[in-house]
Protein backbone atom coordinates (compact mmCIF):
# COMPACT_ATOMS: atom_id res chain seq x y z
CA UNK A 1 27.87 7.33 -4.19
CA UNK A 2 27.35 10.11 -2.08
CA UNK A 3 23.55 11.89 -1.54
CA UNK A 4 23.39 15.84 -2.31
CA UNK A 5 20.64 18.05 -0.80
CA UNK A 6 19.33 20.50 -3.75
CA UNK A 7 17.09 24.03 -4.09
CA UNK A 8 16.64 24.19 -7.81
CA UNK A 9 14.29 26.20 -10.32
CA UNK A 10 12.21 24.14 -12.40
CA UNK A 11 11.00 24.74 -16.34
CA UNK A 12 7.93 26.78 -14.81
CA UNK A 13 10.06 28.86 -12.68
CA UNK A 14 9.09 27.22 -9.63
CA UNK A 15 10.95 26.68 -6.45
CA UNK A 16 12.24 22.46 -5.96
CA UNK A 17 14.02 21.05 -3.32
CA UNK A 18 15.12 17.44 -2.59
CA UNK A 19 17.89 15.27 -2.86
CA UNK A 20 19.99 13.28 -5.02
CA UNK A 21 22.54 10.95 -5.26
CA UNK A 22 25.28 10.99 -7.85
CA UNK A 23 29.17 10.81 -7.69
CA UNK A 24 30.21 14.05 -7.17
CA UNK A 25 28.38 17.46 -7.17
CA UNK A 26 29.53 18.16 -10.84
CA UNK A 27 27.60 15.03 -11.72
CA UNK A 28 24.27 16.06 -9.85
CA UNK A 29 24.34 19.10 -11.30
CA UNK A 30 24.32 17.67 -14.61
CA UNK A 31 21.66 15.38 -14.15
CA UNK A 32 19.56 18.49 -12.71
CA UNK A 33 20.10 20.35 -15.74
CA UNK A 34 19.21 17.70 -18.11
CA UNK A 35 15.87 17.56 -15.95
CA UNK A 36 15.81 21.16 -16.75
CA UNK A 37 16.40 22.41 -13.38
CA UNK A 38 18.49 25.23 -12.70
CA UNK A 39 20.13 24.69 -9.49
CA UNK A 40 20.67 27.48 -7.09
CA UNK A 41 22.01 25.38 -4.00
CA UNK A 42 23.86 22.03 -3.66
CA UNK A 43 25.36 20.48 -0.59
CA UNK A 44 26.12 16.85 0.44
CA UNK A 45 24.16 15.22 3.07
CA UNK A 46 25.47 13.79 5.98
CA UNK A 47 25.64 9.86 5.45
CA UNK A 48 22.96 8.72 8.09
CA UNK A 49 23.05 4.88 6.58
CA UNK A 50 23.96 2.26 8.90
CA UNK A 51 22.78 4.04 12.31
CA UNK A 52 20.52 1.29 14.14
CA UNK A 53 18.42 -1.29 12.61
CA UNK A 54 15.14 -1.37 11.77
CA UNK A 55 12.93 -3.63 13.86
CA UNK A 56 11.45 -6.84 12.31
CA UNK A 57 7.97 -6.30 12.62
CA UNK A 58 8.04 -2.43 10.91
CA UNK A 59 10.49 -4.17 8.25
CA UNK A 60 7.24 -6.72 7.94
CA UNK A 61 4.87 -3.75 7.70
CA UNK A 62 6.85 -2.35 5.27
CA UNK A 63 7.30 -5.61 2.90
CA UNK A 64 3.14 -5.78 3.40
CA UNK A 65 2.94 -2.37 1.97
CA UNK A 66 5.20 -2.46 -1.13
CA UNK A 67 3.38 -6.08 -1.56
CA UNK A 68 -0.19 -4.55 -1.54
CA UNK A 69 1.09 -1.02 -3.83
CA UNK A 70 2.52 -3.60 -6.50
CA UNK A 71 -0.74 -5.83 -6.80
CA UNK A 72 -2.60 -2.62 -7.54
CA UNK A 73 -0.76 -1.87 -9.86
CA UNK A 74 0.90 0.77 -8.73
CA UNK A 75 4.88 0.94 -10.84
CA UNK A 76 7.76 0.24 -8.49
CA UNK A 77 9.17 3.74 -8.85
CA UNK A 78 6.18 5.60 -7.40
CA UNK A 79 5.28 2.92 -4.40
CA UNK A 80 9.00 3.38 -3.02
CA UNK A 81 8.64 7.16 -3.57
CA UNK A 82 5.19 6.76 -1.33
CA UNK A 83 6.63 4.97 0.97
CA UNK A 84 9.39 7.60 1.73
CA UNK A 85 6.69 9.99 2.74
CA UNK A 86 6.12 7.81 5.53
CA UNK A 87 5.78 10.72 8.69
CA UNK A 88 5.24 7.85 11.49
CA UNK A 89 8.60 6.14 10.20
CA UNK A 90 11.32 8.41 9.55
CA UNK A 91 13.66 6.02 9.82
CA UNK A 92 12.57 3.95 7.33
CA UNK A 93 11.00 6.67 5.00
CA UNK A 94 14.76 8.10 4.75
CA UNK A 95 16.11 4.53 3.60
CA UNK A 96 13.31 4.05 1.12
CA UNK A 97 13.85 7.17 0.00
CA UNK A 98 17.56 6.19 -0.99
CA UNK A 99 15.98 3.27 -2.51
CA UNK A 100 13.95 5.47 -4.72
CA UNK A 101 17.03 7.90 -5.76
CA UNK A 102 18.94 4.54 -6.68
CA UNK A 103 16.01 3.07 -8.77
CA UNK A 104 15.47 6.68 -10.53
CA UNK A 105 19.23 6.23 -11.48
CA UNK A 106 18.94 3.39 -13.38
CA UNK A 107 19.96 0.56 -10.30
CA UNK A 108 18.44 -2.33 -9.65
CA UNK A 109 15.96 -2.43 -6.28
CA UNK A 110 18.05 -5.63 -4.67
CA UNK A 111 21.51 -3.55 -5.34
CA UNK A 112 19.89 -0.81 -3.64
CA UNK A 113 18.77 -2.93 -0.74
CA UNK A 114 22.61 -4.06 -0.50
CA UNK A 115 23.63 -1.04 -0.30
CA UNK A 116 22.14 -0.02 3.03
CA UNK A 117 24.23 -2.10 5.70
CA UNK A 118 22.39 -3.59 8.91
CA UNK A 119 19.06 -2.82 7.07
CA UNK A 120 18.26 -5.82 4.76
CA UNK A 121 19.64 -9.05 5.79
CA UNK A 122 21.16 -10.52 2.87
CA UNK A 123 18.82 -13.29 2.41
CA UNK A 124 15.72 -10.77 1.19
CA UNK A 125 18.15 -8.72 -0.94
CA UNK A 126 18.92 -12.27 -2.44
CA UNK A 127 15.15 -12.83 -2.65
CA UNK A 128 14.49 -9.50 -4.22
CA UNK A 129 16.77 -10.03 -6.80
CA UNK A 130 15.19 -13.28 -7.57
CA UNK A 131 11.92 -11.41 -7.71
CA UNK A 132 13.12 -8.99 -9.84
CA UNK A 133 14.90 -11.52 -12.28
CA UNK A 134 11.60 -13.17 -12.50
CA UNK A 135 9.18 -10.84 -12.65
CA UNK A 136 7.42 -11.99 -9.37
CA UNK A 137 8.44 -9.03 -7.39
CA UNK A 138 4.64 -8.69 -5.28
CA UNK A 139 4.66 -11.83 -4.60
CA UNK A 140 7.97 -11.51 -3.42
CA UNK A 141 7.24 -8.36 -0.82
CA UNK A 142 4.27 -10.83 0.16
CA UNK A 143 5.82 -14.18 1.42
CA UNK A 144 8.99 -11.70 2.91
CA UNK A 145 6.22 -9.78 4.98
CA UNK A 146 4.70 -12.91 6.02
CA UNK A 147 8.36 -14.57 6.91
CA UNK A 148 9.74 -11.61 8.73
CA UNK A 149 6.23 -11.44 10.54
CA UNK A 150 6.68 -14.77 11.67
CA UNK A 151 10.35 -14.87 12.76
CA UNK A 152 9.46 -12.01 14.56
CA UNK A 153 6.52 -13.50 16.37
CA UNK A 154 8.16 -16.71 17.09
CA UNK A 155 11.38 -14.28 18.79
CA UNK A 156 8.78 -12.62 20.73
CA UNK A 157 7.33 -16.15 21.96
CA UNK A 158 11.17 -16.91 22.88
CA UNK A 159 11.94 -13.55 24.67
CA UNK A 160 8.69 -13.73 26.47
CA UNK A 161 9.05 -17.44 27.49
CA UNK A 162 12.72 -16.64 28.77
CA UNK A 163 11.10 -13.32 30.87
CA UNK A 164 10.51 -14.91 33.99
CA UNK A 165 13.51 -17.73 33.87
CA UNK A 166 15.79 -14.64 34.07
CA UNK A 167 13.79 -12.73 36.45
CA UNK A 168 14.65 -15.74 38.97
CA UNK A 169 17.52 -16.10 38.31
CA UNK A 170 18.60 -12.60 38.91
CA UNK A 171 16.39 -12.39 42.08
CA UNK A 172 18.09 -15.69 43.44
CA UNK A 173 21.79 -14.43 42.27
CA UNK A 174 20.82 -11.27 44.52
CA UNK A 175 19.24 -12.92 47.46
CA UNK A 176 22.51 -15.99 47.50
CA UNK A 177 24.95 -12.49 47.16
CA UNK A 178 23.25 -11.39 50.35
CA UNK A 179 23.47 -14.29 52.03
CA UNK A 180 26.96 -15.03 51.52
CA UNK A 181 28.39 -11.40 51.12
CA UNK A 182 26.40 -10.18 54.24
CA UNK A 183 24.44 -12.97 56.56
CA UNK A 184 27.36 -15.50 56.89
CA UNK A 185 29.82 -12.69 57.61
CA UNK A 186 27.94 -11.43 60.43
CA UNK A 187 26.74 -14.85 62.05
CA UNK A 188 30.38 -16.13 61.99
CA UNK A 189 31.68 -13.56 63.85
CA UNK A 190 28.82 -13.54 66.67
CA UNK A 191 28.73 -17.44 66.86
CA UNK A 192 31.12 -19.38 64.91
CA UNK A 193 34.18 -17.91 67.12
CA UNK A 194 33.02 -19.57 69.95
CA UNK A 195 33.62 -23.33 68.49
CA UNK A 196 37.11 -24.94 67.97
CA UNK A 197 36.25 -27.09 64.91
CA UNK A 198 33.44 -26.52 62.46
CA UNK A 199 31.52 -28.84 60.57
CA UNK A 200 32.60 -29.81 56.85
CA UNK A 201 29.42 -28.53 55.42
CA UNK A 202 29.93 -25.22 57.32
CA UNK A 203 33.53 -24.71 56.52
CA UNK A 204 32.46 -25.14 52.88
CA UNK A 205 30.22 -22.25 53.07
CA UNK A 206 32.43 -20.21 55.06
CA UNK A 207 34.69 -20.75 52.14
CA UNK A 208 32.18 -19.59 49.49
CA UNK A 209 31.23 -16.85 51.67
CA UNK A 210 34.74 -15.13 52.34
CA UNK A 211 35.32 -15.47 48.08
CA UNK A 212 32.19 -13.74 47.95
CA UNK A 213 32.47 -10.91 50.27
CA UNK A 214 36.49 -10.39 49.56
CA UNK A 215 36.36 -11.30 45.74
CA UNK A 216 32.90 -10.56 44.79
CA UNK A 217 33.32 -7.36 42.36
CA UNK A 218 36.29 -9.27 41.01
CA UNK A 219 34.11 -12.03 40.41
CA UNK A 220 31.33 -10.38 38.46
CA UNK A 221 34.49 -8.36 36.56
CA UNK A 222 36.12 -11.93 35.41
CA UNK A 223 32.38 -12.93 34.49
CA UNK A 224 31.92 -9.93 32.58
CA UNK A 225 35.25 -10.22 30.77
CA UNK A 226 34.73 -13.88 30.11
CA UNK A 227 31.20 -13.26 28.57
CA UNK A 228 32.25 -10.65 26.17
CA UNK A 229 35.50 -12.56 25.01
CA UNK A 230 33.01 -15.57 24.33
CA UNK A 231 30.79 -12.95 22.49
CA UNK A 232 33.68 -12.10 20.43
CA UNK A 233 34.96 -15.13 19.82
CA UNK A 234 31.45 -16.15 18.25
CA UNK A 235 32.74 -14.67 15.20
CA UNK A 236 35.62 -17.21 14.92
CA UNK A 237 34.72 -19.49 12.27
CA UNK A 238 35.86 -22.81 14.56
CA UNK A 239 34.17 -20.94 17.98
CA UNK A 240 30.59 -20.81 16.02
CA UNK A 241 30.99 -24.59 15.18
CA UNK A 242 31.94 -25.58 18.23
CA UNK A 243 29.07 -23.63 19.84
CA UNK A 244 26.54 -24.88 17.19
CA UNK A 245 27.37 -28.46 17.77
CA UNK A 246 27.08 -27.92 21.48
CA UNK A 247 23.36 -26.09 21.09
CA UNK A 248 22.56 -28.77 18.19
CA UNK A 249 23.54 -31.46 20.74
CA UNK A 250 22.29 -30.94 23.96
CA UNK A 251 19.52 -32.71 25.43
CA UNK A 252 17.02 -29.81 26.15
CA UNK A 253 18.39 -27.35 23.86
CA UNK A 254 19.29 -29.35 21.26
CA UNK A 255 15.69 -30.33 19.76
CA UNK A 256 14.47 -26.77 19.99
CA UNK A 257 17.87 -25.72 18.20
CA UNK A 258 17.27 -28.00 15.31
CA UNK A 259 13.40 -27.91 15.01
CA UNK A 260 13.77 -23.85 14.72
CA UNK A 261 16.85 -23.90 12.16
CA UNK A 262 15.02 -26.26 10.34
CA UNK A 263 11.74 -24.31 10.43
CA UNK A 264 13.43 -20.88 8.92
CA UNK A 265 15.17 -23.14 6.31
CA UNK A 266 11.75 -24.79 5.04
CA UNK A 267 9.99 -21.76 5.15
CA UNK A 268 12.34 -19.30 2.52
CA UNK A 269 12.93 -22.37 0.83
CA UNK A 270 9.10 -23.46 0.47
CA UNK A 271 8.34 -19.54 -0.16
CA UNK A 272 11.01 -19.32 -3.32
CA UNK A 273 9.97 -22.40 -4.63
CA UNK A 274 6.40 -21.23 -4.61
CA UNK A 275 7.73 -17.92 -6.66
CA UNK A 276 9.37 -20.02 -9.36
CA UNK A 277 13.10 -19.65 -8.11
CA UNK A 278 14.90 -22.61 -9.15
CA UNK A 279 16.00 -24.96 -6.34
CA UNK A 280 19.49 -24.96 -6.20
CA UNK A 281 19.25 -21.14 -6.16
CA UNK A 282 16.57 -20.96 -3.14
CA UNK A 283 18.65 -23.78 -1.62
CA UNK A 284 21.67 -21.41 -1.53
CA UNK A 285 19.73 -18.60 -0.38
CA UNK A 286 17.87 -19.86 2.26
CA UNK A 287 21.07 -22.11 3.77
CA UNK A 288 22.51 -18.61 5.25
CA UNK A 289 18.60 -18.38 7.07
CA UNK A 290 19.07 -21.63 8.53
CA UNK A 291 21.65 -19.97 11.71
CA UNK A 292 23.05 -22.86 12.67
CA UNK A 293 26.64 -24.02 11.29
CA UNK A 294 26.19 -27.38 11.13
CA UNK A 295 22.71 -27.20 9.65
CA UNK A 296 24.53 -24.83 6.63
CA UNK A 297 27.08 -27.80 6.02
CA UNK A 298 24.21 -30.75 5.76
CA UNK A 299 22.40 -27.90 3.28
CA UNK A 300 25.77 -27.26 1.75
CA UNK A 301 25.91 -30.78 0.91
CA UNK A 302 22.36 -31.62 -0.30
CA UNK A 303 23.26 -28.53 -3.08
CA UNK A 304 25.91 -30.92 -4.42
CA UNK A 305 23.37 -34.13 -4.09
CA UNK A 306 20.61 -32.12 -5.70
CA UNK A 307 23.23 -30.91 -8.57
CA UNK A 308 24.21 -34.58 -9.34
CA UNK A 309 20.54 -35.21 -9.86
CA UNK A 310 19.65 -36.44 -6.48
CA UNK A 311 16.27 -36.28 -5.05
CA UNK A 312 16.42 -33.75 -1.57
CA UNK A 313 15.45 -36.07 0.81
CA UNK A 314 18.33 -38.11 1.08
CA UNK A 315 20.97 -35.88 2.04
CA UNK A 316 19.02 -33.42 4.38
CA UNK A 317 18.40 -37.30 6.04
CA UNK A 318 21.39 -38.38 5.90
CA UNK A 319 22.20 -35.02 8.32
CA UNK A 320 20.57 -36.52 11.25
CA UNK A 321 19.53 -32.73 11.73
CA UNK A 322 15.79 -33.17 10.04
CA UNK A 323 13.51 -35.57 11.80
CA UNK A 324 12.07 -38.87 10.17
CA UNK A 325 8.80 -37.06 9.33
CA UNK A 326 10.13 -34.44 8.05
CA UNK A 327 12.42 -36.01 5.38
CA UNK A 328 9.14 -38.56 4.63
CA UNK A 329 7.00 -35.33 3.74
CA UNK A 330 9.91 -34.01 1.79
CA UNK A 331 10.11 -36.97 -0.34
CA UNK A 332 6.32 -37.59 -0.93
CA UNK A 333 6.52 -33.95 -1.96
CA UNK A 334 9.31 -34.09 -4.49
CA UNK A 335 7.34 -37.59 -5.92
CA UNK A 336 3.95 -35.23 -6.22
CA UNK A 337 5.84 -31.97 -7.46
CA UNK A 338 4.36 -29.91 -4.59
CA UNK A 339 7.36 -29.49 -2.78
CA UNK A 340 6.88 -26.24 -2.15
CA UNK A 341 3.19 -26.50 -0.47
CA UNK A 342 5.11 -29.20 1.49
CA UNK A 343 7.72 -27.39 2.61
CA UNK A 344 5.61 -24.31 3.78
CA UNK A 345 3.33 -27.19 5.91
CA UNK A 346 6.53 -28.37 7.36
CA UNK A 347 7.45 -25.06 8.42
CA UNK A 348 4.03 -24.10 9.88
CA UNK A 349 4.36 -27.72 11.28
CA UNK A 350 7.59 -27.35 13.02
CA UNK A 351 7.12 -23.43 14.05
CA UNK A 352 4.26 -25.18 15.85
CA UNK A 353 6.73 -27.92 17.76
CA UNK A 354 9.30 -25.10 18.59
CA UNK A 355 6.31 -23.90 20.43
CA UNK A 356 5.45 -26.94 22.63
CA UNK A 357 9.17 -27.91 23.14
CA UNK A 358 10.13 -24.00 24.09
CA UNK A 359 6.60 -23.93 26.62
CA UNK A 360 7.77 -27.71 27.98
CA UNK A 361 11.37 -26.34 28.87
CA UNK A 362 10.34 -22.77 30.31
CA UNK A 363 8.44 -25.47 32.75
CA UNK A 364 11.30 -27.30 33.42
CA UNK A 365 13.57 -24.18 34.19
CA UNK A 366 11.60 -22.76 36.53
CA UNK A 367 11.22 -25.60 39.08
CA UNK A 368 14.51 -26.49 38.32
CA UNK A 369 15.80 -23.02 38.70
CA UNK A 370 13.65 -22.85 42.41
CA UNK A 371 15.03 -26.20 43.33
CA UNK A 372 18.56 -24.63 42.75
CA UNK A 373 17.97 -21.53 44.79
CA UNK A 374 16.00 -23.37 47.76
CA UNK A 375 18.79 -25.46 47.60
CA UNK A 376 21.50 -23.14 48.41
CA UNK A 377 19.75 -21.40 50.86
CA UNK A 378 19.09 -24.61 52.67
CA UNK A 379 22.77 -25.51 52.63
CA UNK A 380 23.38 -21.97 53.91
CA UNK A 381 20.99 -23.09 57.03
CA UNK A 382 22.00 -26.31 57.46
CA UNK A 383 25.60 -25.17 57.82
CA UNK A 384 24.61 -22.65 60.46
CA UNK A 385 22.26 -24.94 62.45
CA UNK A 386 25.09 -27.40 62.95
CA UNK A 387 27.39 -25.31 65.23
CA UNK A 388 24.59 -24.18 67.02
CA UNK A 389 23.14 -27.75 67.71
CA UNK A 390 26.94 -28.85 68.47
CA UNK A 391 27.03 -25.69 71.28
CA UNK A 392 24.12 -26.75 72.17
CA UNK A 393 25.79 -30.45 72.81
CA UNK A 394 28.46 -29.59 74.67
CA UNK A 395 26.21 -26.93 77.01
């Protein structure tokens, strides 16, 4: 459906422009004349959908908004058509403002929501439509501005925490480069000529330095090459398991891996439960918020358990990706019938551990990742000092 740009004169002889969307330009004119508009121009717009995303916390903003319009009872139509008028967000005014077109046409608000690629992530288009299904739409807009807040809050946390851990590891790339594309270069041919037979420790270095200082740009090309083929590759359907079982797995990452897919799968599922959404349903919507692979086949299977009339404890436990205490609150919820104040506690609960266990390994990395880079410099000087101690012998 394709958006047309209009100047048209209205029933009071007034001049109108806007836009609308329809499926050719006989069709818009049409539905301008049966809004008794004559129009005078008509030309398609430029398709602008698609170009960049919108960041997580003005999506949040923007969920608040519609959330806080509904509950006052403002009607759907005329809080998306406000919130198109947004000056500060022209990015976002001009999507809502397809939203509105769509909605004015007849459309559902979670079809229009589909429709605009790289702006809603499937998951809230599925919970919109749940919403709208319902009748719980504002409440709805409110738990997805309070998710999306906190995903984006706990990314930030992430990003932040990881801030430093790079900046020394770039720093300590440069300064080793240096060292072994420059320093060791320049001492061997002063010094090192002078001795027959070198030390093991210094011929190793020598070693690393000539692949450096010869090889070096090829080096960082093969990295390069070999990152973004891995990049790609995520998309394989067998590369993403692989990669998820490795991250689920390993002994630092692993914890923080499954506390945080577990913590975005409790949350959606806790906040469509809450909303009335039946549980398979929310189960199916919120598996694709989980992000790990392996944590979408254990969810995959408790849909089938919960289907044959099983309780959702068992299988999620049966996983080995939930811990003990979270399966026990699980349970003890289902037996009460508050499983969705549970599951929102679980989430708040875990978002919390992610925390701690992302703050205890950004202090292990950074010793660790000094320990590395003192270590290589003090191989570097090691290896020199020997020759010079072994001149020194033979003087």
């Amino acid at each position: 459906m394709a958006t047309f740009e209009y100047i048209a004169i209205d029933e009071r002889g007034e001049r109108v422009t806007g836009v609308l969307a329809g499926n050719s330009e006989r069709a818009v004119f049409s539905e301008l004349e049966t809004r008794g508009m004559t129009p005078v121009h008509l030309a398609e717009q430029a398709e602008t959908r698609g170009r960049g995303r919108v960041g997580s916390r003005k999506l949040s903003t923007v969920y608040t908004q519609m959330a806080d319009l509904l509950r006052a009872g403002v009607p759907l139509m005329r809080a998306l058509t406000l919130l198109s008028r947004q000056k500060s967000q022209p990015r976002l005014a001009e999507v809502f403002r397809r939203l509105a077109e769509r909605v004015s046409d007849g459309g559902e608000l979670a079809d229009a929501m589909a429709e605009q690629p790289g702006v809603f992530p499937p998951v809230h288009v599925a919970m919109v439509r749940a919403g709208e299904k319902g009748g719980f739409l504002e409440d709805i807009f409110k738990q997805l501005g309070q998710f999306v807040r906190n995903e984006a809050e706990l990314k930030g946390k992430i990003i932040s925490s990881m801030i430093y851990p790079m900046i020394l590891v770039t720093i300590g790339t440069g300064v080793l480069g240096v060292i072994f594309g420059f320093f060791v270069p320049m001492f061997r041919k002063g010094v090192l000529t002078r001795l027959d037979s070198l030390p093991a420790i210094t011929t190793f270095v020598l070693g690393v330095s000539d692949i450096v200082s010869h090889y070096g740009i090829v080096l960082l090309a093969v990295i390069a090459i070999a990152g973004t083929s891995l990049w790609r590759l995520r998309r394989n359907p067998e590369v993403r398991r692989r990669i998820s079982i490795f991250r689920t797995r390993a002994p630092v990452l692993g914890p923080l891996t499954r506390a945080l897919a577990a913590a975005r799968f409790c949350r959606l599922l806790g906040t469509m439960e809450a909303n009335g959404v039946p549980l398979i349903a929310a189960m199916t919507i919120a598996r694709d918020a989980a992000g790990n692979v392996l944590m979408e086949e254990a969810i995959d299977r408790a849909i089938e358990a919960v289907r044959a009339g099983d309780p959702l404890a068992g299988p999620l436990a049966e996983s080995g990706l939930f811990g003990d205490d979270v399966v026990e609150m699980i349970a003890v919820g289902e037996a009460a019938g508050n499983v969705d104040t549970v599951l929102l506690t679980i989430a708040e609960t875990l978002e919390g551990r992610v925390d701690r266990l992302l703050s205890a390994a950004v202090k292990l990395i950074e010793p660790l990742l000094l320990v590395l880079i003192a270590g290589a410099i003090g191989l570097v000087a090691v290896s020199l000092i020997l020759p010079m101690m072994q001149m020194s012998a033979n003087v």
